[in-house]
PDB file of N, CA and C in Angstrom:
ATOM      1  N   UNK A   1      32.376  23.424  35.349  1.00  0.00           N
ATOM      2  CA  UNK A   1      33.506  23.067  36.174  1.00  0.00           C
ATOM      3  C   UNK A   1      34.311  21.974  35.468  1.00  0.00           C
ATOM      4  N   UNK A   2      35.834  22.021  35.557  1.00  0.00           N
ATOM      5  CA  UNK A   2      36.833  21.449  34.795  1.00  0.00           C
ATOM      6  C   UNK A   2      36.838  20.138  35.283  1.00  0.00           C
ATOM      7  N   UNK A   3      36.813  18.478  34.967  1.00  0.00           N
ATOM      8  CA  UNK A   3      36.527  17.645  35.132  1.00  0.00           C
ATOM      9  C   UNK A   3      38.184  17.105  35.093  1.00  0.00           C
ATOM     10  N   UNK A   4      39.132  17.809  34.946  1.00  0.00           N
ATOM     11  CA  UNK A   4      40.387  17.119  34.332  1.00  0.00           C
ATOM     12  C   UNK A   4      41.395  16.755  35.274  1.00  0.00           C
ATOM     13  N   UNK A   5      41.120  17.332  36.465  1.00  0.00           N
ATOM     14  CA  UNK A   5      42.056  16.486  37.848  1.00  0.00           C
ATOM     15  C   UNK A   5      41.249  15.403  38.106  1.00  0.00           C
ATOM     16  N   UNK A   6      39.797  14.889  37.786  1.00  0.00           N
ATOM     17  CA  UNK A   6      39.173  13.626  37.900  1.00  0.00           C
ATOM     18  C   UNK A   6      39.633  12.792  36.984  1.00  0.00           C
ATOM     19  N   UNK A   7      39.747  13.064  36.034  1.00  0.00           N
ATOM     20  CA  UNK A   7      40.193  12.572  34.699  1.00  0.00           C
ATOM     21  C   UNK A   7      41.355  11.776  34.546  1.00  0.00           C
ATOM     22  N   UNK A   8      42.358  13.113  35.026  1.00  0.00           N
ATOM     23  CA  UNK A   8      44.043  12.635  34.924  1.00  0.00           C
ATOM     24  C   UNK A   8      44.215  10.919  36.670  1.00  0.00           C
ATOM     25  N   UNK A   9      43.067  11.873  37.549  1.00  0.00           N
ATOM     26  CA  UNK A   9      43.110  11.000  38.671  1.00  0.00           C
ATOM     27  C   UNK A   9      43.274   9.428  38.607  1.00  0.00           C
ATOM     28  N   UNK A  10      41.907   9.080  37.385  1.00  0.00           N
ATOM     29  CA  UNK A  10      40.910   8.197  36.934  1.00  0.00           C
ATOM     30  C   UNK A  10      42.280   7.254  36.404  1.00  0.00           C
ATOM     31  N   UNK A  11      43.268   7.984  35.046  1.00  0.00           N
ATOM     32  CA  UNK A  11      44.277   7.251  34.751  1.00  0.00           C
ATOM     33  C   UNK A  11      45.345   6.976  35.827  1.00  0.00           C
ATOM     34  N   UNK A  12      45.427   7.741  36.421  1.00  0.00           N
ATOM     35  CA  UNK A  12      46.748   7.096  37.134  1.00  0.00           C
ATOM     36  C   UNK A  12      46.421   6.031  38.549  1.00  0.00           C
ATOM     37  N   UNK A  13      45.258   5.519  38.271  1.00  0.00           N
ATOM     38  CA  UNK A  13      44.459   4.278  39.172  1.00  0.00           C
ATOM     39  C   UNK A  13      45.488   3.214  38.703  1.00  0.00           C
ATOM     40  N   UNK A  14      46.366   2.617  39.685  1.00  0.00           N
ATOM     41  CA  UNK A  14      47.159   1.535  39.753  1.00  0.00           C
ATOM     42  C   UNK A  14      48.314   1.485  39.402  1.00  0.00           C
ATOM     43  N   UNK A  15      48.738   2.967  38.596  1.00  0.00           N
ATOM     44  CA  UNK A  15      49.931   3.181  38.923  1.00  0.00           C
ATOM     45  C   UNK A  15      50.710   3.452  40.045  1.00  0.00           C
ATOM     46  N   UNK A  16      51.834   2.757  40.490  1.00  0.00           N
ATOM     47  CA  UNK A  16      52.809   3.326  40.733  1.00  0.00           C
ATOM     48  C   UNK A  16      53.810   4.715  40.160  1.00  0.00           C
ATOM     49  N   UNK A  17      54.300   5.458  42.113  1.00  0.00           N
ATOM     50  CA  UNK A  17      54.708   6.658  41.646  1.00  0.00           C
ATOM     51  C   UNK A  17      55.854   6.773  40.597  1.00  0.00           C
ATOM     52  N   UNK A  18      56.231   5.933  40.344  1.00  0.00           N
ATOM     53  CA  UNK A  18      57.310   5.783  39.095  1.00  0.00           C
ATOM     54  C   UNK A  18      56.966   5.610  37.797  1.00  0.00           C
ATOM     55  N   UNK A  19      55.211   5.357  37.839  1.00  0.00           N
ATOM     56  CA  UNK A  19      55.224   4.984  36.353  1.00  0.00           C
ATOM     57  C   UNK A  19      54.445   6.440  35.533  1.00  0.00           C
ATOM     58  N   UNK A  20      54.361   6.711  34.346  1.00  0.00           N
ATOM     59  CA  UNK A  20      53.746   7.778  33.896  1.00  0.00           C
ATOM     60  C   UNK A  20      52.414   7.145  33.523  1.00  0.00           C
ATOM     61  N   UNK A  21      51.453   8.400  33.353  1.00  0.00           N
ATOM     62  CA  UNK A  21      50.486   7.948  32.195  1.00  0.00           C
ATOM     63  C   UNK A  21      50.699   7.624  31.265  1.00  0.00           C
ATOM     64  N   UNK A  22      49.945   6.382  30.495  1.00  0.00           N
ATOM     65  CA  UNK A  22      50.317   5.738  29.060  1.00  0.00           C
ATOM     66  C   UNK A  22      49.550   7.011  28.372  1.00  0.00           C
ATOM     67  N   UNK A  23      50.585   6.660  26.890  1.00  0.00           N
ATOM     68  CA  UNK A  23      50.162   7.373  25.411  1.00  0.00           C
ATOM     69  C   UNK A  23      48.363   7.415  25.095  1.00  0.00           C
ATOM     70  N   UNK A  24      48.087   5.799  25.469  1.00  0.00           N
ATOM     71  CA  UNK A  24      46.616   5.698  25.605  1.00  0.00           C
ATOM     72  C   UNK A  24      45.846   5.816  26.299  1.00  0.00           C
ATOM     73  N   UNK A  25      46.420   6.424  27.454  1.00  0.00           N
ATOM     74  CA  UNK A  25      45.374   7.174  28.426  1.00  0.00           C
ATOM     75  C   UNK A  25      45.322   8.478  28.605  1.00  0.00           C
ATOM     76  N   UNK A  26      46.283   9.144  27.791  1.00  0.00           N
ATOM     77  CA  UNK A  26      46.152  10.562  27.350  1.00  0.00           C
ATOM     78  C   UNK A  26      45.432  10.534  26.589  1.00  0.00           C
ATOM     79  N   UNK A  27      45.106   9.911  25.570  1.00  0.00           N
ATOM     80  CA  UNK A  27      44.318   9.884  23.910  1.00  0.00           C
ATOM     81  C   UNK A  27      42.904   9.447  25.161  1.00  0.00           C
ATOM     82  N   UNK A  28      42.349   8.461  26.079  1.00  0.00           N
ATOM     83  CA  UNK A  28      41.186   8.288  26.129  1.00  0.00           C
ATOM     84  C   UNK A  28      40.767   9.771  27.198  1.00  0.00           C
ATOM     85  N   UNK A  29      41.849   9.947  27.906  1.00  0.00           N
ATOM     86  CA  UNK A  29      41.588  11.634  28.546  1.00  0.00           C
ATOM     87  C   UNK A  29      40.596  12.593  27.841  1.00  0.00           C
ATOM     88  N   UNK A  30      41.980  12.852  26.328  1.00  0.00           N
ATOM     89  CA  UNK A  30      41.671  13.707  25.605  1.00  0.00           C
ATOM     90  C   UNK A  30      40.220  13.626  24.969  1.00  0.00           C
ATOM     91  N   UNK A  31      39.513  12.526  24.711  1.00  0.00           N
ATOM     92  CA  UNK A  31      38.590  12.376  24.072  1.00  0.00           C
ATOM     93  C   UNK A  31      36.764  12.506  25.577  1.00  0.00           C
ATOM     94  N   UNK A  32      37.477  12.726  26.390  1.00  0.00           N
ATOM     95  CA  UNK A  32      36.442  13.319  27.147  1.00  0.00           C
ATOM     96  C   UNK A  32      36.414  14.843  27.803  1.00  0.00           C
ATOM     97  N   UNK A  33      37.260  15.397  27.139  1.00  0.00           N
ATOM     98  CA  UNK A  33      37.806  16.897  27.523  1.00  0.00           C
ATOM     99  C   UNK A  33      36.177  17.519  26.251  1.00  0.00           C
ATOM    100  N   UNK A  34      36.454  18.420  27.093  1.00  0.00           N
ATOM    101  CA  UNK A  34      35.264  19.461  26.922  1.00  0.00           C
ATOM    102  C   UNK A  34      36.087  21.166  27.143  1.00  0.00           C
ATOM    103  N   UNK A  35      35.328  22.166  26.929  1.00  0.00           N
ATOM    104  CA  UNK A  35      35.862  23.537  26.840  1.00  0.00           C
ATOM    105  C   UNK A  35      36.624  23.907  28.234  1.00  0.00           C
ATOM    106  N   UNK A  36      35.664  23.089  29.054  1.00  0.00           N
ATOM    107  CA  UNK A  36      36.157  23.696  30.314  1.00  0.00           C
ATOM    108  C   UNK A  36      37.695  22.999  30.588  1.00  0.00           C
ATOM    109  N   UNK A  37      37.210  21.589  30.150  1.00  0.00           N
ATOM    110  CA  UNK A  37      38.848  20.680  30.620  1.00  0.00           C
ATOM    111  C   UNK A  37      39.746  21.296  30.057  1.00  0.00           C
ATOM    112  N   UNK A  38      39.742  22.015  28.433  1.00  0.00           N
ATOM    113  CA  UNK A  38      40.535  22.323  27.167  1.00  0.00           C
ATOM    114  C   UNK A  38      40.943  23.457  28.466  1.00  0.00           C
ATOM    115  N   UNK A  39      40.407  24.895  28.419  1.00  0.00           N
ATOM    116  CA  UNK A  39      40.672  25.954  28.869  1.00  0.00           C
ATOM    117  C   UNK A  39      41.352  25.491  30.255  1.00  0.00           C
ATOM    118  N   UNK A  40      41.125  24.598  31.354  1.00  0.00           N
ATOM    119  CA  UNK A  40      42.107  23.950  32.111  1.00  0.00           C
ATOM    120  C   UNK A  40      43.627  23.896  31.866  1.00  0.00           C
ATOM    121  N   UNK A  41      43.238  23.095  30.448  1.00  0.00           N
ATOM    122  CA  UNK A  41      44.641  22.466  30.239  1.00  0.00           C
ATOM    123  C   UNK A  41      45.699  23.683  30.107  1.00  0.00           C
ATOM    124  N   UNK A  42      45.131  24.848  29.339  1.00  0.00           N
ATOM    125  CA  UNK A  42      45.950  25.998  28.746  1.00  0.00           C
ATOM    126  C   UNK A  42      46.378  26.727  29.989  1.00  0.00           C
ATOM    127  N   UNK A  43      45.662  26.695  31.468  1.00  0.00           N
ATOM    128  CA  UNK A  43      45.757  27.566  32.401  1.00  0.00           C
ATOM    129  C   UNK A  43      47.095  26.867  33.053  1.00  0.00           C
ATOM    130  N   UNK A  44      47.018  25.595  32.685  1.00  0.00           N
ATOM    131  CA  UNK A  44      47.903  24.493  33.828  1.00  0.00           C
ATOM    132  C   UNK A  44      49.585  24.392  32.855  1.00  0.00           C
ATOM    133  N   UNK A  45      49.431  25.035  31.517  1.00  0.00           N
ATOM    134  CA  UNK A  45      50.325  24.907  30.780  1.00  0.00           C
ATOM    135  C   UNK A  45      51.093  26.383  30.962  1.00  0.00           C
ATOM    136  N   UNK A  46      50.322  27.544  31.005  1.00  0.00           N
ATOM    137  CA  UNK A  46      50.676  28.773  31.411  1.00  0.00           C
ATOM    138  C   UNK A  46      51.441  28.801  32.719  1.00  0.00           C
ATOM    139  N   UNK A  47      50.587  28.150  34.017  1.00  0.00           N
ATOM    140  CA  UNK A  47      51.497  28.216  35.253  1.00  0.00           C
ATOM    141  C   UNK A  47      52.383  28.069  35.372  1.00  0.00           C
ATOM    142  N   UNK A  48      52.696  26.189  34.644  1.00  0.00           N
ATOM    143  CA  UNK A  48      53.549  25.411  34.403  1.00  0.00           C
ATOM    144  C   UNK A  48      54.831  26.373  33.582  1.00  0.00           C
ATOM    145  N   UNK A  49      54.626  27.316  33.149  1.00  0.00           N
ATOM    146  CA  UNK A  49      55.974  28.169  32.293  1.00  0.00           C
ATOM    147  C   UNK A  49      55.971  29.306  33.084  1.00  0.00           C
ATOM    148  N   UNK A  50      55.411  29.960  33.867  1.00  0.00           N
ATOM    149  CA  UNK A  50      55.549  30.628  35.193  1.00  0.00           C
ATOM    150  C   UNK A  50      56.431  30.150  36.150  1.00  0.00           C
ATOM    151  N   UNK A  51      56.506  29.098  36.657  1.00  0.00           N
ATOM    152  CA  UNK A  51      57.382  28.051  37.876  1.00  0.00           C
ATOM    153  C   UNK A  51      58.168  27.427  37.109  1.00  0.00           C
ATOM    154  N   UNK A  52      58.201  27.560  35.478  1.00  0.00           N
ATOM    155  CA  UNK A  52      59.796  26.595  35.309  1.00  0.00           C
ATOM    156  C   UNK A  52      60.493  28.419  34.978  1.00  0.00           C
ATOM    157  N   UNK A  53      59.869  29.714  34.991  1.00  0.00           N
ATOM    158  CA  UNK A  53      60.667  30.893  34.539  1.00  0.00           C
ATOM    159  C   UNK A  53      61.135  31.068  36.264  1.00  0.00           C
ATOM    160  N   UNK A  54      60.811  30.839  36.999  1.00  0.00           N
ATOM    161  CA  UNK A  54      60.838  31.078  38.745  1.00  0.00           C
ATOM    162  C   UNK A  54      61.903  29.716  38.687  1.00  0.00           C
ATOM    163  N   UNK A  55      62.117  29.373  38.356  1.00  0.00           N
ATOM    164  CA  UNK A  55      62.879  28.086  39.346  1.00  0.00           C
ATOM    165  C   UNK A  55      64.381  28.251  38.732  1.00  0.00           C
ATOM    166  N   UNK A  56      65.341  28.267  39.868  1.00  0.00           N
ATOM    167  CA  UNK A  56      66.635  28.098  40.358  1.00  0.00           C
ATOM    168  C   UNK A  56      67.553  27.455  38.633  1.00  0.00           C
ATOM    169  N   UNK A  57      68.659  28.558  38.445  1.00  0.00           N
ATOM    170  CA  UNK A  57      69.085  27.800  37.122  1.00  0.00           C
ATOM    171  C   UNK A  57      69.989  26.490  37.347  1.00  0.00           C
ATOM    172  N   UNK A  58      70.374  26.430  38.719  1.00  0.00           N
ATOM    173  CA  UNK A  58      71.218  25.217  39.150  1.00  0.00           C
ATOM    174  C   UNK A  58      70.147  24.026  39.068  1.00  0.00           C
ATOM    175  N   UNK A  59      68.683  24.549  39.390  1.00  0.00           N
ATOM    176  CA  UNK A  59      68.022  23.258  39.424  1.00  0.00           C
ATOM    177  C   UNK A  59      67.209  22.440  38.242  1.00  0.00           C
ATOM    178  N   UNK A  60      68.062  22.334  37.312  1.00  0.00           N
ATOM    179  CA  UNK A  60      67.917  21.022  36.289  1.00  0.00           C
ATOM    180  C   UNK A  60      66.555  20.220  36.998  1.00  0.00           C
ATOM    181  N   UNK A  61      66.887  19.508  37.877  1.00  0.00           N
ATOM    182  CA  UNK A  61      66.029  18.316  37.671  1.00  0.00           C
ATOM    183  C   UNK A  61      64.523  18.913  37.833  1.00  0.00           C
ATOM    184  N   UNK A  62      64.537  20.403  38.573  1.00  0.00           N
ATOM    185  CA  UNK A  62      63.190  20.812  38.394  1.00  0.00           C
ATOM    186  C   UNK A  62      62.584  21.574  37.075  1.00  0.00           C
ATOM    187  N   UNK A  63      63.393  21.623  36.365  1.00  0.00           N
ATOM    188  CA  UNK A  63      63.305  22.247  35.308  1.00  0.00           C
ATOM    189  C   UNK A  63      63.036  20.968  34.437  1.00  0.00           C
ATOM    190  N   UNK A  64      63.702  20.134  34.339  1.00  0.00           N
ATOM    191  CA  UNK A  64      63.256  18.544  33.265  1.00  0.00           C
ATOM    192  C   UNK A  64      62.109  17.740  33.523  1.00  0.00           C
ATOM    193  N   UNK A  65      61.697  17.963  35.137  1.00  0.00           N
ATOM    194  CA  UNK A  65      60.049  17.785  35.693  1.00  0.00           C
ATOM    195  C   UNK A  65      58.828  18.752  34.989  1.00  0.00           C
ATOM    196  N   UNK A  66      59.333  19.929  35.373  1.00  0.00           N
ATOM    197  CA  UNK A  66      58.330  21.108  34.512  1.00  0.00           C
ATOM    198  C   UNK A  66      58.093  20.928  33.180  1.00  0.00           C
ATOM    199  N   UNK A  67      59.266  20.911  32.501  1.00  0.00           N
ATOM    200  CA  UNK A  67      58.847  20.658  31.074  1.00  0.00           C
ATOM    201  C   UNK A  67      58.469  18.997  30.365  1.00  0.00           C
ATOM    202  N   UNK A  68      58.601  18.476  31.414  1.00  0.00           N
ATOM    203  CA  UNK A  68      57.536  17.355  30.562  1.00  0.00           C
ATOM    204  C   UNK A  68      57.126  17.728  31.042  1.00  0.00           C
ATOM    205  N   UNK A  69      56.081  18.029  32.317  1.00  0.00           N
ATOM    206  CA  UNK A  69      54.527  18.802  32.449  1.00  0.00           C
ATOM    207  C   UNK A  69      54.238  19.223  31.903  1.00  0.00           C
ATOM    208  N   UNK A  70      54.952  19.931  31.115  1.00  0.00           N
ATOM    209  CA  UNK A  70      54.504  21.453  29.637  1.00  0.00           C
ATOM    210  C   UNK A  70      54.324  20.163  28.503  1.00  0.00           C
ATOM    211  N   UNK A  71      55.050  19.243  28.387  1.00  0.00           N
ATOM    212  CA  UNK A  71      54.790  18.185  27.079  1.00  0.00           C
ATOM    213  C   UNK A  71      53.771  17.258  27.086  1.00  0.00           C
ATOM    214  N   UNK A  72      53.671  17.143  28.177  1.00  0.00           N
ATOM    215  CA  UNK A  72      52.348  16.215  28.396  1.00  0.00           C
ATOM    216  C   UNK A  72      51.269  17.501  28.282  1.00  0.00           C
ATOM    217  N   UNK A  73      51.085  18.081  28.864  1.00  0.00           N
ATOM    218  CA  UNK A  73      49.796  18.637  28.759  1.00  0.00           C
ATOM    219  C   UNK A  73      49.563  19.494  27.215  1.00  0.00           C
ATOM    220  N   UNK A  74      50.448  19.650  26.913  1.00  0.00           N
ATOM    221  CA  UNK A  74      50.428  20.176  25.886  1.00  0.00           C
ATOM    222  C   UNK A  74      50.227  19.300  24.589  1.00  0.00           C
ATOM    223  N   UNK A  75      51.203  17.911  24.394  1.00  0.00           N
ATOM    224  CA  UNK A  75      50.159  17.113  24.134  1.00  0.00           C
ATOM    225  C   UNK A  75      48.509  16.928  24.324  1.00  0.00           C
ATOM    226  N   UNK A  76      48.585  16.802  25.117  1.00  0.00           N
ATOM    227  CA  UNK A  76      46.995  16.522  25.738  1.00  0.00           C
ATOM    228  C   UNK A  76      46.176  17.456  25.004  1.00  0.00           C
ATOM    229  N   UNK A  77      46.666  19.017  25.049  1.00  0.00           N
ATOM    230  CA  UNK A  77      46.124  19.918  24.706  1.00  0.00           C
ATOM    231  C   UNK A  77      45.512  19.807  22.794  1.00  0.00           C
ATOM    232  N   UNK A  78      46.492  19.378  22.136  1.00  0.00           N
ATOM    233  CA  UNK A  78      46.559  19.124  20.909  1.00  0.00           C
ATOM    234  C   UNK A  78      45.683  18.319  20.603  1.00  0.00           C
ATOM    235  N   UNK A  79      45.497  17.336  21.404  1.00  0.00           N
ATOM    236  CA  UNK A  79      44.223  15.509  21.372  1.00  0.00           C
ATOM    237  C   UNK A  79      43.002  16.216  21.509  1.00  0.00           C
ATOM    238  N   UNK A  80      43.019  17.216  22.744  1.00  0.00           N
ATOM    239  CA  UNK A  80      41.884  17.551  22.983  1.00  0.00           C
ATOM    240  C   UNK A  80      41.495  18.371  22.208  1.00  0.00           C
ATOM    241  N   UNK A  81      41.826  19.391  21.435  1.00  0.00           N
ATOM    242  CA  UNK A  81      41.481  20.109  20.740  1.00  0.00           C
ATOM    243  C   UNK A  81      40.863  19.661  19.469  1.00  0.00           C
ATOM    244  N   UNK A  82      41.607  18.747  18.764  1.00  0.00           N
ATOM    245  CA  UNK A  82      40.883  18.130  17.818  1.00  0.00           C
ATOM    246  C   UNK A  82      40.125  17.434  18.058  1.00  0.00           C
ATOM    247  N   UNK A  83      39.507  16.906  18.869  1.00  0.00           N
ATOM    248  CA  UNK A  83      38.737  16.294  19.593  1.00  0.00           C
ATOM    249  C   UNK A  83      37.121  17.052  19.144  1.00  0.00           C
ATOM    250  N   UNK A  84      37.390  18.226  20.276  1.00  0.00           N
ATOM    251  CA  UNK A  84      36.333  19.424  21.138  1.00  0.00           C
ATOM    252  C   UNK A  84      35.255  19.911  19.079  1.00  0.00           C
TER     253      UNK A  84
END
């Protein structure tokens, strides 16, 4: 079982909804990802280009939300991989 909504949870402890995850809490993420978190990440990156191909062409701002979702995780994806 995929550990990586605990994970991502774990970093965003004390953020505020305005702030992102830091650079270095993706890198300490990535370095506890395992096959299952990895194969996570690819499922959550797939959806993620499913719902930005579904979403409204007037709606920009949901479309500039989606794709940093696709950049972050996809990042992530890259850390973790060399990682695994």
């Amino acid at each position: 079982m995929s550990k990586l909504s605990a994970l991502i949870a774990e970093a965003r402890t004390g953020l505020s909804i305005q702030e992102s995850i830091s650079e270095t809490s993706w890198e300490a993420i990535a370095t506890r990802c395992r096959d299952e978190e990895i194969a996570d990440i690819r499922e959550r990156i797939e959806a993620l280009k499913l719902e930005l191909a579904s979403v409204e062409e007037w709606d920009g701002d949901a479309q500039d939300e989606i794709n940093v979702a696709i950049s972050k995780f996809s990042y992530l994806l890259k850390l973790a991989s060399a990682n695994a």
